[in-house]
Protein backbone atom coordinates (compact mmCIF):
# COMPACT_ATOMS: atom_id res chain seq x y z
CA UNK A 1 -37.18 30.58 142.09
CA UNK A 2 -36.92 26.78 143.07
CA UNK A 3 -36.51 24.56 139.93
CA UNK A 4 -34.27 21.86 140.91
CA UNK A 5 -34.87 19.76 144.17
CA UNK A 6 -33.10 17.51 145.67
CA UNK A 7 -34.83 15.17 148.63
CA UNK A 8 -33.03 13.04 150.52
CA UNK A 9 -34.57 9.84 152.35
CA UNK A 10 -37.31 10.23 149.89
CA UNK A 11 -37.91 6.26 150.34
CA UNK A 12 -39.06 6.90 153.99
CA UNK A 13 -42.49 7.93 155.47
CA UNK A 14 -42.59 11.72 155.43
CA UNK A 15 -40.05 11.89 152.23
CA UNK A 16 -42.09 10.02 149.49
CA UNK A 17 -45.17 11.75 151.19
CA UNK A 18 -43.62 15.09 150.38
CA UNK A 19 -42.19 13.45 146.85
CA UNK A 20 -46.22 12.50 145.81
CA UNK A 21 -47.03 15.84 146.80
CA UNK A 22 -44.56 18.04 144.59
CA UNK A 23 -43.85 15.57 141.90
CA UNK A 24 -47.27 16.21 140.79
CA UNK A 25 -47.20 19.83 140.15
CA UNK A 26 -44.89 18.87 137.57
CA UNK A 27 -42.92 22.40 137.70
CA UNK A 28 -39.81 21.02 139.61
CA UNK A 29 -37.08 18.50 138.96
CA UNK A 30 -36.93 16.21 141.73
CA UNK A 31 -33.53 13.68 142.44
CA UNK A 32 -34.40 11.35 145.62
CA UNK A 33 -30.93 10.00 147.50
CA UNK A 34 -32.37 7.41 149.98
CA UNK A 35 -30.26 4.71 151.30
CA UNK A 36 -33.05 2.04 151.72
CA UNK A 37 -32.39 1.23 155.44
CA UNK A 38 -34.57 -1.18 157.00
CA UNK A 39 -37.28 2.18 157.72
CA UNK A 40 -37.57 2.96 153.89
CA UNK A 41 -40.10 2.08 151.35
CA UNK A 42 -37.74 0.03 149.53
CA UNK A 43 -39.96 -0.22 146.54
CA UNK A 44 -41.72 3.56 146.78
CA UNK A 45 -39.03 5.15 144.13
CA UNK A 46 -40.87 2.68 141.39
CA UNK A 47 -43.94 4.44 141.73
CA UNK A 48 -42.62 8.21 141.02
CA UNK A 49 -42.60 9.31 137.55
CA UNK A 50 -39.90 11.83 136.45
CA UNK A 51 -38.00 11.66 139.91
CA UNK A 52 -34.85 10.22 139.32
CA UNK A 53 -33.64 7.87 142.03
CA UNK A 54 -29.86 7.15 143.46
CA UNK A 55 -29.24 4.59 146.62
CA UNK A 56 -26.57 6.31 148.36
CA UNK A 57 -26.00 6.76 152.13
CA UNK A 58 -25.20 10.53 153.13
CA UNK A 59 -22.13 9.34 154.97
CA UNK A 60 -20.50 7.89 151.39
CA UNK A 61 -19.37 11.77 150.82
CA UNK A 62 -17.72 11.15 147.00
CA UNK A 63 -20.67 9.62 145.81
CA UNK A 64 -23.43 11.98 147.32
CA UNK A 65 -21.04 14.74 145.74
CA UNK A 66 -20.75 13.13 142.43
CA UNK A 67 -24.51 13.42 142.45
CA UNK A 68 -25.34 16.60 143.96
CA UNK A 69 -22.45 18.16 141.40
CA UNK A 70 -24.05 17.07 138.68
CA UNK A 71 -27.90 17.57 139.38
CA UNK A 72 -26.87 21.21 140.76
CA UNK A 73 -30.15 21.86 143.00
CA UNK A 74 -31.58 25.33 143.90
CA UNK A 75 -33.38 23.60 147.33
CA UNK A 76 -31.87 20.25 149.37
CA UNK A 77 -34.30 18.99 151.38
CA UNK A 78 -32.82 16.94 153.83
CA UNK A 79 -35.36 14.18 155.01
CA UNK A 80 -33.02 11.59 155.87
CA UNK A 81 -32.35 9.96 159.10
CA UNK A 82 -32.25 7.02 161.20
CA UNK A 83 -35.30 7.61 163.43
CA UNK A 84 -36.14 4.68 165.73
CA UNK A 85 -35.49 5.72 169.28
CA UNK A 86 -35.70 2.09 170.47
CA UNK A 87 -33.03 0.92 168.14
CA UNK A 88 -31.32 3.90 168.75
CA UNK A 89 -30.92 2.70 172.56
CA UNK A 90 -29.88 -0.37 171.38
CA UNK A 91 -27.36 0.87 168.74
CA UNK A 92 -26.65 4.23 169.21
CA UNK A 93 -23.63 4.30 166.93
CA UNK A 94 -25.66 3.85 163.88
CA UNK A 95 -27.27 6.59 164.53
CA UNK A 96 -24.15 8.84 164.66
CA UNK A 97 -24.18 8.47 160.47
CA UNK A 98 -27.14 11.36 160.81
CA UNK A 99 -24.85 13.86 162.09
CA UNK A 100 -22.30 12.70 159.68
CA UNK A 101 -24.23 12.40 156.97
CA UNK A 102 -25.56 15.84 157.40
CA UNK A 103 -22.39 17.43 157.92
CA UNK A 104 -21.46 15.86 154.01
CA UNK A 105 -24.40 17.47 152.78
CA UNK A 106 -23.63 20.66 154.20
CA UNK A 107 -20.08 21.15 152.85
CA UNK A 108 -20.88 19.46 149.60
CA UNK A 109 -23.56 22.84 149.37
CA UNK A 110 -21.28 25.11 150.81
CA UNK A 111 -19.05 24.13 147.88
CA UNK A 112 -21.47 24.46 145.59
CA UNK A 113 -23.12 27.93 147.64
CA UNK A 114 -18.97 29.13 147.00
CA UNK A 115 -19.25 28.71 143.52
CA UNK A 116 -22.63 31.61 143.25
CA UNK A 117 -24.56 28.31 142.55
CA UNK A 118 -28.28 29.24 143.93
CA UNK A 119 -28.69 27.08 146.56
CA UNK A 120 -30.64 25.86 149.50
CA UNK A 121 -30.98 23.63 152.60
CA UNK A 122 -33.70 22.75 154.38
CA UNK A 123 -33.13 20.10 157.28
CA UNK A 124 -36.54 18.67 158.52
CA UNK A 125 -35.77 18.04 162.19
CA UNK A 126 -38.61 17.02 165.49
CA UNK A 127 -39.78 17.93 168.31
CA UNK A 128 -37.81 15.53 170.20
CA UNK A 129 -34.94 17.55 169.77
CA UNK A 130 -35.91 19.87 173.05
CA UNK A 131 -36.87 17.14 175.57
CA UNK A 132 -39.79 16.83 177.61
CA UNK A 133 -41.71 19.72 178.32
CA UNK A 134 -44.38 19.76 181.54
CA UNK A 135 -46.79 22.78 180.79
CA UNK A 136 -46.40 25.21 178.19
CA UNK A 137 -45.03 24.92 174.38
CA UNK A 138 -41.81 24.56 172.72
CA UNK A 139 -40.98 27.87 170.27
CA UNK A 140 -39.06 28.58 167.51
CA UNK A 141 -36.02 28.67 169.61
CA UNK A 142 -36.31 27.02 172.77
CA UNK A 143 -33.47 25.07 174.16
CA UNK A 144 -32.33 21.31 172.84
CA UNK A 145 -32.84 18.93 175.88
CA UNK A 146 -32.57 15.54 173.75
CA UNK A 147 -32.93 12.54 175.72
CA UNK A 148 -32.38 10.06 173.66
CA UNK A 149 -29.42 9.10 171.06
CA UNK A 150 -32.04 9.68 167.75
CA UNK A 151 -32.92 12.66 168.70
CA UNK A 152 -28.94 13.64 169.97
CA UNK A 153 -28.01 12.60 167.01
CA UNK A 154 -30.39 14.96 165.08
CA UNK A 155 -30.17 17.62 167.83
CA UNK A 156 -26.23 17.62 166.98
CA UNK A 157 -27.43 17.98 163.04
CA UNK A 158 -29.47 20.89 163.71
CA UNK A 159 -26.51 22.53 165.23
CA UNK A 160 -24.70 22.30 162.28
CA UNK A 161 -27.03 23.23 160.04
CA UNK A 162 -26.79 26.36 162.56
CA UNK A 163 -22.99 26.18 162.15
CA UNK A 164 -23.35 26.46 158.72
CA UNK A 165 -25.34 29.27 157.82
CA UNK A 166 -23.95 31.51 160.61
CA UNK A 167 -20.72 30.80 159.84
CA UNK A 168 -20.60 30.40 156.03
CA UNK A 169 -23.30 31.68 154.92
CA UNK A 170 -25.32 29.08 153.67
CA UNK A 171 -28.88 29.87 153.36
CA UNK A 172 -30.54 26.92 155.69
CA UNK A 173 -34.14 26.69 157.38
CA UNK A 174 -34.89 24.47 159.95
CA UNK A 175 -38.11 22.55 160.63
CA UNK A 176 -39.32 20.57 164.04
CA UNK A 177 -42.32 18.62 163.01
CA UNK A 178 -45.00 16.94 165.84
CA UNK A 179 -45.51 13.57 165.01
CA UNK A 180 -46.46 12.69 162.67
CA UNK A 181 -49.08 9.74 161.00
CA UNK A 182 -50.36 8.90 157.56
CA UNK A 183 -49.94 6.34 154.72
CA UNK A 184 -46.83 4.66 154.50
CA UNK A 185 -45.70 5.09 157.85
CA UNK A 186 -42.84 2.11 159.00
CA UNK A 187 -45.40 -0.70 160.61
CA UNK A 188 -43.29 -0.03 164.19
CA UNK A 189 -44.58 3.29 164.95
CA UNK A 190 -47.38 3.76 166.87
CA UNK A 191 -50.05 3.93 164.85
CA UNK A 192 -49.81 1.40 162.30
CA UNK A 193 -48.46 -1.15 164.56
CA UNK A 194 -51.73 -0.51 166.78
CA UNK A 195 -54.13 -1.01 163.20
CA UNK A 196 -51.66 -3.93 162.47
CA UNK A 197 -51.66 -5.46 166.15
CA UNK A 198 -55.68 -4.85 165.86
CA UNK A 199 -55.88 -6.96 162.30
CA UNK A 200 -53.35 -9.77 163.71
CA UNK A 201 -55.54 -9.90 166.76
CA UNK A 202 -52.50 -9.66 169.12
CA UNK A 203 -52.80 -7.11 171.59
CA UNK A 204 -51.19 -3.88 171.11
CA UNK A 205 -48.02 -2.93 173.60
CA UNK A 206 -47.98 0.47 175.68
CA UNK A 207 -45.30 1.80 177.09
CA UNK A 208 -45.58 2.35 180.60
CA UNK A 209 -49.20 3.67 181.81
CA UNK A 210 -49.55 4.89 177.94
CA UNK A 211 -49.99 8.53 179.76
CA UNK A 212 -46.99 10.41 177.32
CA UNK A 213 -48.87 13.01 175.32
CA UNK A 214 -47.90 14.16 172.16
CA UNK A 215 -49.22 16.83 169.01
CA UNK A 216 -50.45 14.61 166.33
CA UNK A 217 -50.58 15.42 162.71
CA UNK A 218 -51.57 14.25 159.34
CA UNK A 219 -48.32 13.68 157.21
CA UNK A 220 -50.13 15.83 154.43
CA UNK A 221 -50.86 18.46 156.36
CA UNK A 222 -46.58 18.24 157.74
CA UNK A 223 -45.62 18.44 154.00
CA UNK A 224 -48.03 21.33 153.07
CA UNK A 225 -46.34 23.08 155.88
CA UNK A 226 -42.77 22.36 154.79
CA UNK A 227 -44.04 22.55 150.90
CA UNK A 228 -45.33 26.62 152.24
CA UNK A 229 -42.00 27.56 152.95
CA UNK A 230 -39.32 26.32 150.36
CA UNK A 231 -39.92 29.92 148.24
CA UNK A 232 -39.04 32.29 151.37
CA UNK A 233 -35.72 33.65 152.29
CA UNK A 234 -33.63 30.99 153.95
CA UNK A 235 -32.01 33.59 156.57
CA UNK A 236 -31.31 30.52 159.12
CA UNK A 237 -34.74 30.39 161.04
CA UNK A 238 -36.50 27.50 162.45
CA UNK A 239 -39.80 26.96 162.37
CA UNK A 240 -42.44 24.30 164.50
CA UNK A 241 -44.75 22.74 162.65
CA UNK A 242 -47.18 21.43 165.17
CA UNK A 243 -51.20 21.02 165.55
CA UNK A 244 -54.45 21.33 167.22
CA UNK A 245 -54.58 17.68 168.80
CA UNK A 246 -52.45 16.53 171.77
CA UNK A 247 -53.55 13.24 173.14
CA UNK A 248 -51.70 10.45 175.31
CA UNK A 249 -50.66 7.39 174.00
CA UNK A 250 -53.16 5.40 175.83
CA UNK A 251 -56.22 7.63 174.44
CA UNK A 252 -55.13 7.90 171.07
CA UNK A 253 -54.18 3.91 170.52
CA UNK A 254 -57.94 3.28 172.09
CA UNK A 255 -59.70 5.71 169.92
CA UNK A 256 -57.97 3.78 166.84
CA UNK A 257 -59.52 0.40 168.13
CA UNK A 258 -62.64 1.72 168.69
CA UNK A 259 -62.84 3.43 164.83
CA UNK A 260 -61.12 -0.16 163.70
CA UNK A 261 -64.06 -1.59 165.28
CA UNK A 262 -66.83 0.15 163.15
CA UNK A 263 -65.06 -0.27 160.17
CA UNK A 264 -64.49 -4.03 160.61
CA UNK A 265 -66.49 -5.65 162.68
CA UNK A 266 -69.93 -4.86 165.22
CA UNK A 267 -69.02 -1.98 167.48
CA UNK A 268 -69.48 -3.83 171.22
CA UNK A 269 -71.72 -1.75 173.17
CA UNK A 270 -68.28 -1.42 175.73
CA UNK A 271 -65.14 -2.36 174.38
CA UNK A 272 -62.83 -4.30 176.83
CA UNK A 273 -60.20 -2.52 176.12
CA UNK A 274 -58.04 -5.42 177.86
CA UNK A 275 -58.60 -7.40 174.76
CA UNK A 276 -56.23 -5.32 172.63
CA UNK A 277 -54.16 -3.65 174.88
CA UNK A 278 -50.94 -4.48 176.96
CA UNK A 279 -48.69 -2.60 179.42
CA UNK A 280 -44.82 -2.85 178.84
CA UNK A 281 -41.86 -1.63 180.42
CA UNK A 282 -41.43 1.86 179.93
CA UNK A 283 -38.74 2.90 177.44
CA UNK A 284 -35.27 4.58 179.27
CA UNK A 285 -35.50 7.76 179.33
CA UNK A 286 -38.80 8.37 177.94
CA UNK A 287 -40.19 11.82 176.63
CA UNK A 288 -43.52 12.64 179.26
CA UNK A 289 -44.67 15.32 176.22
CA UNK A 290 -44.21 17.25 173.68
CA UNK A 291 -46.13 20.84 172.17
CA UNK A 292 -45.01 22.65 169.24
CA UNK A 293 -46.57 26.29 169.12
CA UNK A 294 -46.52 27.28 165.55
CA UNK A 295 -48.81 30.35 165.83
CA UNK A 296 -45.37 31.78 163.88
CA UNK A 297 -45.11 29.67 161.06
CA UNK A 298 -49.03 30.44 160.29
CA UNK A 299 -47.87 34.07 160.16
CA UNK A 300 -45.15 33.80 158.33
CA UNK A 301 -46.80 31.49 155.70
CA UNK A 302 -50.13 31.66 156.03
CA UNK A 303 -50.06 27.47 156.24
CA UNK A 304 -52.95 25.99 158.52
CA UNK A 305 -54.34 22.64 159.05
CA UNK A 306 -56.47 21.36 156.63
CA UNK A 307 -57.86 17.73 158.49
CA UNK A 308 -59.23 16.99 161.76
CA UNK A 309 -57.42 14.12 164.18
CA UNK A 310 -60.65 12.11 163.11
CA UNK A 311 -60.55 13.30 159.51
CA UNK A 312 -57.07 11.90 159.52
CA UNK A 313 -57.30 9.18 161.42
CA UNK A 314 -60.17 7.57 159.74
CA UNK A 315 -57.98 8.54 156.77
CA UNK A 316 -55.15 6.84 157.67
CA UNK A 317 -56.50 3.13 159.00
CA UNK A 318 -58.82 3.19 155.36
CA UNK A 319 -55.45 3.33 154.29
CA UNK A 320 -53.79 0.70 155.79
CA UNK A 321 -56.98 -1.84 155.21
CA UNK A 322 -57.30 -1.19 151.68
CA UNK A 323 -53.22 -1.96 151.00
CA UNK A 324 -52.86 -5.38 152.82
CA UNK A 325 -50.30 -5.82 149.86
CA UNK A 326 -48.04 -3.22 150.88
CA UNK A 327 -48.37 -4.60 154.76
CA UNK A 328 -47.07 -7.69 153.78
CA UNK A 329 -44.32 -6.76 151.89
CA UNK A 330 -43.29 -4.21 154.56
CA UNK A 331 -42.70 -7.06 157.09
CA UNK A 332 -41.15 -8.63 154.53
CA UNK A 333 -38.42 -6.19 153.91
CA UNK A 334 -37.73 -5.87 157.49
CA UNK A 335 -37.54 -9.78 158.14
CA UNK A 336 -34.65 -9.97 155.39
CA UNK A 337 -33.33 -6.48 156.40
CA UNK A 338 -30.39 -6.33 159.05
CA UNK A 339 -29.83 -3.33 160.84
């Protein structure tokens, strides 16, 4: 039974999400490694109570050891990544500390695994691992096609985590998430920076025609699914954790205007959508979409979604507009924050 868990990038979007879900149940013993990059919630570790907090970066091996050693956790969770694929096209050798950084996890709970220590690992990994995908879904186990150096660099961590367990022996589980959206989410993904763009009245940036589609899901729903299967047999499987609602960009950043609309000013009888939006240059080597089936995961763990895409959405932008506070200090952190 799972006593003792260790999260790492708990600072970040999904990771403190999941950290406010389980620290409340008040059964586990939580320790949160997050390095505090320029994507982290510098100041969300504050705000847990009874989660003990350590700034570490994985790739600093003695010191993640020191503390993994010493906390001795039945479950790592392994949040933690660099995740930007822009600045990962820019710098793509910053982005080679997630392989590294999981490959120090890995041995530092082999080690541990070695010594008959009950132990562990989850990695949480995306979608973005297998490409682009036309018609159809991704499964379980299709093929990596990454096309970018995040998700590479997180395809080539998955692979070890694969490494591991069939080699070794550790027990590992692997998740691919759809994207994901939600409170706290780093003001440069799409979603907040289209509420944000919306409240700074500066239009809002697509990238290309905005026609890339993508699964969409609410970040609670993402950790409820993850949350479902930390109990089961960690036999090396990977799961998809995806949803009912695909969209393209271009839809999904308009519907967001028009609910920011209703909640903030008079709805116009026809929005000009040319008032908020504006068409960039696509990214390099741009996904076209993504679909997760995850009909397997439901079976296995009997997890389904609990909110709608408007449900959540609505959700999320009350969100944002009732924590202005946590906006501004955001933009702070990344104006002082070098990357």
């Amino acid at each position: 039974m799972i006593k003792k868990i260790l999260v790492t990038g708990g600072n970040g979007f999904i990771g403190q999400n999941f950290i406010n879900f389980i620290s409340k149940k008040k059964k586990y013993k939580i320790v949160n490694i997050d390095s505090l990059t320029g994507s982290s919630d510098r100041n969300a570790h504050k705000k847990f109570k009874n989660v003990r907090f350590f700034k570490a970066n994985l790739i600093d091996k003695l010191k993640i050891n020191k503390i993994v050693r010493k906390f001795k956790p039945n479950l790592v969770i392994n949040f933690a990544a660099h995740s930007h694929v822009d600045k990962s096209i820019k710098n793509s050798e910053v982005f080679l500390e997630n392989i590294v950084g999981t490959h120090n996890l890995l041995s530092i709970c082999l080690e541990l695994h070695k010594l008959n220590k009950d132990i562990k690992f989850l990695q949480v990994s995306t979608d973005e691992v297998f490409g682009s995908i036309k018609l159809g879904k991704f499964q379980n186990n299709s093929p990596y096609k990454p096309n970018s150096p995040y998700s590479a660099s997180k395809a080539s961590s998955d692979h070890l985590v694969r490494a591991f367990n069939k080699t070794y022996g550790l027990p590992t589980l692997t998740t691919y998430s759809c994207n994901n959206f939600g409170p706290y989410q780093h003001l440069e993904k799409l979603i907040p920076l289209t509420i944000l763009s919306y409240l700074k009245k500066e239009k809002m940036g697509i990238y290309g025609k905005g026609l890339q589609k993508r699964q969409w899901i609410y970040v609670s729903d993402n950790i409820r699914a993850i949350y479902s299967l930390i109990n089961k047999k960690f036999t090396g499987r990977n799961f998809c954790i995806g949803s009912k609602n695909e969209m393209s960009n271009i839809d999904l950043v308009k519907k967001i205007i028009r609910l920011l609309k209703k909640k903030t000013s008079i709805l116009e009888k026809k929005i000009n959508y040319k008032n908020y939006l504006k068409f960039v240059k696509d990214r390099p080597g741009h996904d076209y979409r993504y679909s997760l089936d995850y009909k397997d995961l439901r079976k296995y763990s009997r997890w389904s979604e609990k909110f709608t895409l408007d449900e959540s959405l609505n959700l999320t932008i009350d969100w944002y507009l009732d924590n202005q506070k946590w906006i501004r200090d955001q933009e702070k952190s990344l104006e002082n924050f070098k990357y």
